[in-house]
PDB file of N, CA and C in Angstrom:
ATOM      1  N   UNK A   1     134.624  -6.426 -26.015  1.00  0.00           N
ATOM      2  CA  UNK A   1     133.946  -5.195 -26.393  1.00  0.00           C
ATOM      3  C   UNK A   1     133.640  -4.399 -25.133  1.00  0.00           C
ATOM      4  N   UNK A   2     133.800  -3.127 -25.244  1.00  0.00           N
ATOM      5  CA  UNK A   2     133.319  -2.149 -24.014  1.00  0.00           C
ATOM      6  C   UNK A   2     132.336  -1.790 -23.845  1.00  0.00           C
ATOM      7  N   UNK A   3     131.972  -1.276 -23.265  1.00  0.00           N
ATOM      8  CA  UNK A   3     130.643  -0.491 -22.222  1.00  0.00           C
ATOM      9  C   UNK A   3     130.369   0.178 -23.389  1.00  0.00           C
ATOM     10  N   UNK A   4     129.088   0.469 -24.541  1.00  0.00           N
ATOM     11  CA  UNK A   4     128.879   1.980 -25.099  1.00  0.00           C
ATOM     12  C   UNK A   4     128.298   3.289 -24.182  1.00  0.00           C
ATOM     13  N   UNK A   5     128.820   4.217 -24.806  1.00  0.00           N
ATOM     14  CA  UNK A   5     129.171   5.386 -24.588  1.00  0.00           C
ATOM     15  C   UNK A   5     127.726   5.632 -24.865  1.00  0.00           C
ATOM     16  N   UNK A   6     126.801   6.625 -23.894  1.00  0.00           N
ATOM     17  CA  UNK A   6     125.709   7.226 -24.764  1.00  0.00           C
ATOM     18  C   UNK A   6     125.909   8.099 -26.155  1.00  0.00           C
ATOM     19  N   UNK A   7     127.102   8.770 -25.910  1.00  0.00           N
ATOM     20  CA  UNK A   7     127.478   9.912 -27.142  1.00  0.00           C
ATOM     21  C   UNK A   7     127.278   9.074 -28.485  1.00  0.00           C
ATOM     22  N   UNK A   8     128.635   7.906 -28.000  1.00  0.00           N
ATOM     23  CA  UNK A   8     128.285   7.449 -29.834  1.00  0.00           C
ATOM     24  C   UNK A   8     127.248   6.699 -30.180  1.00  0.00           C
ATOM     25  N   UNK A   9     126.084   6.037 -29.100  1.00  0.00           N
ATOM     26  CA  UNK A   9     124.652   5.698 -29.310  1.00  0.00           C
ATOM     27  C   UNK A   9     124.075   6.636 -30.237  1.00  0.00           C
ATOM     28  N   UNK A  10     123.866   7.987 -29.572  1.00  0.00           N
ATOM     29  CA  UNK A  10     122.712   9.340 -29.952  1.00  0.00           C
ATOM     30  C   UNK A  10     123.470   9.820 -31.291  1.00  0.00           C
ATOM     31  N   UNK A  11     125.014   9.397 -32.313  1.00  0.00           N
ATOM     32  CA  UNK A  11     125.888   9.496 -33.173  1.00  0.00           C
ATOM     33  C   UNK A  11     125.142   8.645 -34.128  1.00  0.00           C
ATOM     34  N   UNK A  12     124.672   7.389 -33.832  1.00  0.00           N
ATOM     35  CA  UNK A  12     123.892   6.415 -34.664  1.00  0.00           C
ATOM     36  C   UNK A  12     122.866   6.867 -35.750  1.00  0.00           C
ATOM     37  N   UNK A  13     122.358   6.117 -36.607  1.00  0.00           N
ATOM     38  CA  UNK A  13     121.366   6.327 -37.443  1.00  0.00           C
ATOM     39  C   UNK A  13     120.049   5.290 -36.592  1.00  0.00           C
ATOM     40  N   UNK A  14     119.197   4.868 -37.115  1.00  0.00           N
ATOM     41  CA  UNK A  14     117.834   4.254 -36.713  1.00  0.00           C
ATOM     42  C   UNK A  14     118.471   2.269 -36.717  1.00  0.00           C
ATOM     43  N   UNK A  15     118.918   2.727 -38.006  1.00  0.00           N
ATOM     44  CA  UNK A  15     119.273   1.569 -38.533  1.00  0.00           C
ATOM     45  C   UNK A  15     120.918   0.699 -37.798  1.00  0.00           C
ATOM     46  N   UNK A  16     121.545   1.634 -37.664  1.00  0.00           N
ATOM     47  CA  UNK A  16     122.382   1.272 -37.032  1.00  0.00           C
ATOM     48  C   UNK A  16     122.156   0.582 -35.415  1.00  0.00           C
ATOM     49  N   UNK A  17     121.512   1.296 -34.870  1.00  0.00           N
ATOM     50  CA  UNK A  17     121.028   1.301 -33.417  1.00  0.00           C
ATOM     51  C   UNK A  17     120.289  -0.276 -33.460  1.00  0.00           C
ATOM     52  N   UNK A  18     119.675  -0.667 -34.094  1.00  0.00           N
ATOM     53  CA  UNK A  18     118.956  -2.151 -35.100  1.00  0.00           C
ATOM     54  C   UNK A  18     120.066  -2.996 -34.578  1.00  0.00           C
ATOM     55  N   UNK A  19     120.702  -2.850 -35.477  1.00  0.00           N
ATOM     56  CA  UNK A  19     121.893  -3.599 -35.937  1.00  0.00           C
ATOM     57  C   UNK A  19     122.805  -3.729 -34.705  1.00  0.00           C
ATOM     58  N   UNK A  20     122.729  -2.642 -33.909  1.00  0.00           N
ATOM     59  CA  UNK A  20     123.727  -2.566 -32.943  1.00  0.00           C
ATOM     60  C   UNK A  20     123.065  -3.673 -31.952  1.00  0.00           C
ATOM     61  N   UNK A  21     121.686  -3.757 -31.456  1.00  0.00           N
ATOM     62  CA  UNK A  21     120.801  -4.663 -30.474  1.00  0.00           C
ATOM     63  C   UNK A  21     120.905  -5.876 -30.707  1.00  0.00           C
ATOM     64  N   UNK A  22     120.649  -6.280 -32.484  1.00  0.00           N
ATOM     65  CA  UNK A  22     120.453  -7.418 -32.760  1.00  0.00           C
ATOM     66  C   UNK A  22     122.086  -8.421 -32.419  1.00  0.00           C
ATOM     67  N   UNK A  23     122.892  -7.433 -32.753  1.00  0.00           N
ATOM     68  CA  UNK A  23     124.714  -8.153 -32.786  1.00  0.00           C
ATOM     69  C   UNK A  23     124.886  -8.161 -31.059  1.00  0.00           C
ATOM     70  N   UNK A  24     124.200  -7.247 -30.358  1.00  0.00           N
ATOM     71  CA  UNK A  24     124.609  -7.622 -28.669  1.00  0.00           C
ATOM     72  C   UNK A  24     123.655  -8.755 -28.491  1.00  0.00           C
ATOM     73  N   UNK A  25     121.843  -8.555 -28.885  1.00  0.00           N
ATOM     74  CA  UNK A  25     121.396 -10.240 -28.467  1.00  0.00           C
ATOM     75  C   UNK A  25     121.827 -11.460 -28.547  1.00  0.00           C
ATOM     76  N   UNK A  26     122.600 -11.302 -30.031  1.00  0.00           N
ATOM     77  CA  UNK A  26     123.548 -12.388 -30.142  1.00  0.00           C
ATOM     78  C   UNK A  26     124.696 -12.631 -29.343  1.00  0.00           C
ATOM     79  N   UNK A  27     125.076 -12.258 -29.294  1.00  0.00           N
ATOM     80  CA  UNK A  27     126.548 -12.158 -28.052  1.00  0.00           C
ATOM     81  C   UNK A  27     125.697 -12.676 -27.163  1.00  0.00           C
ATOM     82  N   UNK A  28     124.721 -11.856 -25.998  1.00  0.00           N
ATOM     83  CA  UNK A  28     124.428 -11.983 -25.082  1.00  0.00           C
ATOM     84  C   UNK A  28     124.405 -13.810 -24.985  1.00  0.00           C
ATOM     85  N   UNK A  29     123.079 -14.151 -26.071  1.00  0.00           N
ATOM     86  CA  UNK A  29     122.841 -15.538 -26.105  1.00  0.00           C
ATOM     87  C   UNK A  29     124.069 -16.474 -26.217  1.00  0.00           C
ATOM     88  N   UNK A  30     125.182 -15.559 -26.637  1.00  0.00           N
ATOM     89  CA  UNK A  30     126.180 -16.971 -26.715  1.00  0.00           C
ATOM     90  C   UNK A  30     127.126 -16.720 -25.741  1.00  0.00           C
ATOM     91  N   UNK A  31     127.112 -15.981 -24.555  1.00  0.00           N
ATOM     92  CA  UNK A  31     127.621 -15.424 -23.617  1.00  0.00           C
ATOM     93  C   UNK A  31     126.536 -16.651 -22.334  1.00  0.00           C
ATOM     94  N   UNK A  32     125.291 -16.682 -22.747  1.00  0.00           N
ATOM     95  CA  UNK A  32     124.831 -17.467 -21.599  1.00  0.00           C
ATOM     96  C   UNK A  32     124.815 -18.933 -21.962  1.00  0.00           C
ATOM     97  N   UNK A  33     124.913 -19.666 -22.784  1.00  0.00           N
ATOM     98  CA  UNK A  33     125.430 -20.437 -23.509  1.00  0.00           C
ATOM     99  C   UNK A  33     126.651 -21.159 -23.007  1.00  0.00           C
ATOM    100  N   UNK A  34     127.758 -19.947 -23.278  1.00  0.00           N
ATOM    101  CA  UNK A  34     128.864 -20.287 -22.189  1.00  0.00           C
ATOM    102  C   UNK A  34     128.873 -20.424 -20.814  1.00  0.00           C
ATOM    103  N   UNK A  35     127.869 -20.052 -20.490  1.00  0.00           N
ATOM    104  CA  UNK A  35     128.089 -19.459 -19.134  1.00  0.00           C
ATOM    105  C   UNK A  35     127.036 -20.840 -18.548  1.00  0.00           C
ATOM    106  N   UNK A  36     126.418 -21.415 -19.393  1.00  0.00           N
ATOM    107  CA  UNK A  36     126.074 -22.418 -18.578  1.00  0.00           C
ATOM    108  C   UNK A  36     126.500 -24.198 -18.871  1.00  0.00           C
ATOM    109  N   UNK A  37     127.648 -23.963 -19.846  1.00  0.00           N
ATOM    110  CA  UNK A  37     128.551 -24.562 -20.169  1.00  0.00           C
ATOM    111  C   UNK A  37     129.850 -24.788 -19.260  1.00  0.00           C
ATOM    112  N   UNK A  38     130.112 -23.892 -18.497  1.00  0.00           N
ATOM    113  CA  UNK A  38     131.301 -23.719 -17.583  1.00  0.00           C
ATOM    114  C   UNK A  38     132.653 -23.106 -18.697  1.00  0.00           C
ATOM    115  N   UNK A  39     132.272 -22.021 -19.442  1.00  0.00           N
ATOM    116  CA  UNK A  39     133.353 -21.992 -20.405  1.00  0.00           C
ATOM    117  C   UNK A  39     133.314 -20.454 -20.281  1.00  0.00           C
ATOM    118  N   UNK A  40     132.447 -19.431 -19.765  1.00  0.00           N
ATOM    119  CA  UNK A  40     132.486 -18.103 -19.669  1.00  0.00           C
ATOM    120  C   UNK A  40     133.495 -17.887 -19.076  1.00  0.00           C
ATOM    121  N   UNK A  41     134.663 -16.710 -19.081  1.00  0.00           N
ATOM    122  CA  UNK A  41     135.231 -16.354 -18.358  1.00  0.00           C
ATOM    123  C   UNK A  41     135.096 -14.989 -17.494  1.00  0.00           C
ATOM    124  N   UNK A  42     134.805 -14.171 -18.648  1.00  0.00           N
ATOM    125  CA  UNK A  42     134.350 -12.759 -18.045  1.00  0.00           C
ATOM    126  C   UNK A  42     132.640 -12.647 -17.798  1.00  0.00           C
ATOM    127  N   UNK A  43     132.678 -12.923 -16.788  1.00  0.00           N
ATOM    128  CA  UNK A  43     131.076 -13.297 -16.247  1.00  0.00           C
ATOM    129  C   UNK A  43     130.320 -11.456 -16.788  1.00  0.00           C
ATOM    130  N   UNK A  44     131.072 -10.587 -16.149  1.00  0.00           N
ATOM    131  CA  UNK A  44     130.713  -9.463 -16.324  1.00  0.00           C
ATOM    132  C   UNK A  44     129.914  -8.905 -17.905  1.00  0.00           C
ATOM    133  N   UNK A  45     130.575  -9.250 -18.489  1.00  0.00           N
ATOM    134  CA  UNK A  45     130.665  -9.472 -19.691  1.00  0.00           C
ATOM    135  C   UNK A  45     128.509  -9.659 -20.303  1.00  0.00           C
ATOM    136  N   UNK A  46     128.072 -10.113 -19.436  1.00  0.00           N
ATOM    137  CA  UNK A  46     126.664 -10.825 -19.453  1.00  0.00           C
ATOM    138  C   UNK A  46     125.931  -9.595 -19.230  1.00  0.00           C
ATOM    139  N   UNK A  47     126.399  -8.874 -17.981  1.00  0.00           N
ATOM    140  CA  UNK A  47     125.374  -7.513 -17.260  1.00  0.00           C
ATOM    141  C   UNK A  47     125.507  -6.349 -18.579  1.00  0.00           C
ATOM    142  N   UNK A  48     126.974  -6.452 -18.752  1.00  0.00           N
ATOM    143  CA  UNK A  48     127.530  -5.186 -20.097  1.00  0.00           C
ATOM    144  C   UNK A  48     126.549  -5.171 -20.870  1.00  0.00           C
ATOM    145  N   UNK A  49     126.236  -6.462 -21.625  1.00  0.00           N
ATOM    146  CA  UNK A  49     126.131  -6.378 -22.952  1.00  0.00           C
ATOM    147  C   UNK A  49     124.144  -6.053 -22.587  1.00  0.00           C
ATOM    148  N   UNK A  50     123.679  -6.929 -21.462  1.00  0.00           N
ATOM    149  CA  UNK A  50     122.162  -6.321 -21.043  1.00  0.00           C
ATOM    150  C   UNK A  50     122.104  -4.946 -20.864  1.00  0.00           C
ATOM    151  N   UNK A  51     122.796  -4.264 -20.454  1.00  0.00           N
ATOM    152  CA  UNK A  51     122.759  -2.783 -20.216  1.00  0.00           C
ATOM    153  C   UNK A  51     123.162  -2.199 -21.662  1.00  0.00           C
ATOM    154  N   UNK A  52     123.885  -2.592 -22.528  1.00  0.00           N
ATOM    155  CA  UNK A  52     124.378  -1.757 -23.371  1.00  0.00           C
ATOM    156  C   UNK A  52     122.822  -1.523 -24.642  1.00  0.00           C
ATOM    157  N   UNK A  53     122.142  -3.399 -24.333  1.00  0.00           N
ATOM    158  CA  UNK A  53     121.284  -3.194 -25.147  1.00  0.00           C
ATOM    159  C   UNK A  53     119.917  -2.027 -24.515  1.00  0.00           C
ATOM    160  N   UNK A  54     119.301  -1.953 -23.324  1.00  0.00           N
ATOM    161  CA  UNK A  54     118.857  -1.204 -22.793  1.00  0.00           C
ATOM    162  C   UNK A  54     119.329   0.388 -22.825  1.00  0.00           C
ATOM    163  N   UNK A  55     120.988   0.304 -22.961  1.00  0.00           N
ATOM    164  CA  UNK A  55     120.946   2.158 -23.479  1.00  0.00           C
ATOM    165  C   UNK A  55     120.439   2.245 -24.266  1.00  0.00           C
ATOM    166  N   UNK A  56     120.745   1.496 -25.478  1.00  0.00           N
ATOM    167  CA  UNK A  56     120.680   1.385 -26.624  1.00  0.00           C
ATOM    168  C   UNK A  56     119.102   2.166 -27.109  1.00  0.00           C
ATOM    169  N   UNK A  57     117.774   1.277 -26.613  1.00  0.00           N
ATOM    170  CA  UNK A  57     116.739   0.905 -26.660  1.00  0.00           C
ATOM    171  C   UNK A  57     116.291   2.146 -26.361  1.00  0.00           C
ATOM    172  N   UNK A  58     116.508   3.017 -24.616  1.00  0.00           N
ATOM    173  CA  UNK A  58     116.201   4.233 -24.575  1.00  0.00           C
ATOM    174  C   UNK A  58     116.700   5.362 -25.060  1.00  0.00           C
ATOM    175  N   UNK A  59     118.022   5.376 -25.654  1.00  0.00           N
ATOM    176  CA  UNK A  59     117.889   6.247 -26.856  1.00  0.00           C
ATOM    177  C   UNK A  59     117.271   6.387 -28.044  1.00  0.00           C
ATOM    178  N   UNK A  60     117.099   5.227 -28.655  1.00  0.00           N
ATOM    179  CA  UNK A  60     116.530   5.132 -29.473  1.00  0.00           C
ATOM    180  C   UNK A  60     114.894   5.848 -29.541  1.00  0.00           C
ATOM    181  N   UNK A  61     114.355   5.255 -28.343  1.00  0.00           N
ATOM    182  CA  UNK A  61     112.855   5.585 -27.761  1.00  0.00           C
ATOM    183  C   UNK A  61     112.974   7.336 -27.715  1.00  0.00           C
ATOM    184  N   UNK A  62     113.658   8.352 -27.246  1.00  0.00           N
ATOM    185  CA  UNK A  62     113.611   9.310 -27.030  1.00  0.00           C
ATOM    186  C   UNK A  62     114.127   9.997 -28.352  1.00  0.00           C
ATOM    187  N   UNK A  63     114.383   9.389 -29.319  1.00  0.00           N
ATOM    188  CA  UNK A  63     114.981  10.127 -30.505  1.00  0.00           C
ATOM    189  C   UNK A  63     113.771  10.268 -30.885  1.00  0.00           C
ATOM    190  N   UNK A  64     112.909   8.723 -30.912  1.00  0.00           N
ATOM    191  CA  UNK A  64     111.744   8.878 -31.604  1.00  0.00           C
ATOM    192  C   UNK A  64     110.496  10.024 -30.961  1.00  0.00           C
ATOM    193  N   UNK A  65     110.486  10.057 -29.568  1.00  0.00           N
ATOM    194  CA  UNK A  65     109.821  10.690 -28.977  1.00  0.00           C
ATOM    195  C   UNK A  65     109.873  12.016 -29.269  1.00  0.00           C
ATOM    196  N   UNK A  66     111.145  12.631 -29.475  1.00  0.00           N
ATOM    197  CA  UNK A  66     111.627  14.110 -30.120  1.00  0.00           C
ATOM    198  C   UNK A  66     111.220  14.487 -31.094  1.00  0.00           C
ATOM    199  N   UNK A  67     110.846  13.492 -32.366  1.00  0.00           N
ATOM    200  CA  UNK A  67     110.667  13.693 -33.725  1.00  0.00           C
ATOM    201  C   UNK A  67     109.023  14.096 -33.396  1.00  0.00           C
ATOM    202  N   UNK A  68     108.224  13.697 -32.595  1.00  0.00           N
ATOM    203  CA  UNK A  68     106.637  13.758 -32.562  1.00  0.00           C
ATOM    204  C   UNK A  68     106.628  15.577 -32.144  1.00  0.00           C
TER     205      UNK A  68
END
């Protein structure tokens, strides 16, 4: 999976954006899992998915902030 894009983040619904965090925590956790297994390959793969959930999170935060 790739890097998200802010565009198609701020494209999301509330619910989606949810859904989108909860399916990268998962990854993430089974990404470190591997990774302390000796079975990860794309190490990178670990920082992506922490950052993607953190875009994620501050878009979300500023959508809500807009609506006030």
């Amino acid at each position: 999976m790739a890097q998200m894009k802010p565009e198609d983040i701020r494209a999301m619904s509330p619910d989606q954006m949810e859904d989108a965090v909860l399916n990268l925590k998962k990854e993430r956790f089974n990404l470190r899992f591997q990774r302390a297994t000796g079975q990860l390959e794309n190490t990178s793969r670990l920082r992506e998915a922490r950052r993607d959930i953190a875009r994620i999170k501050t878009i979300a935060a500023q959508k809500r902030d807009a609506k006030k």
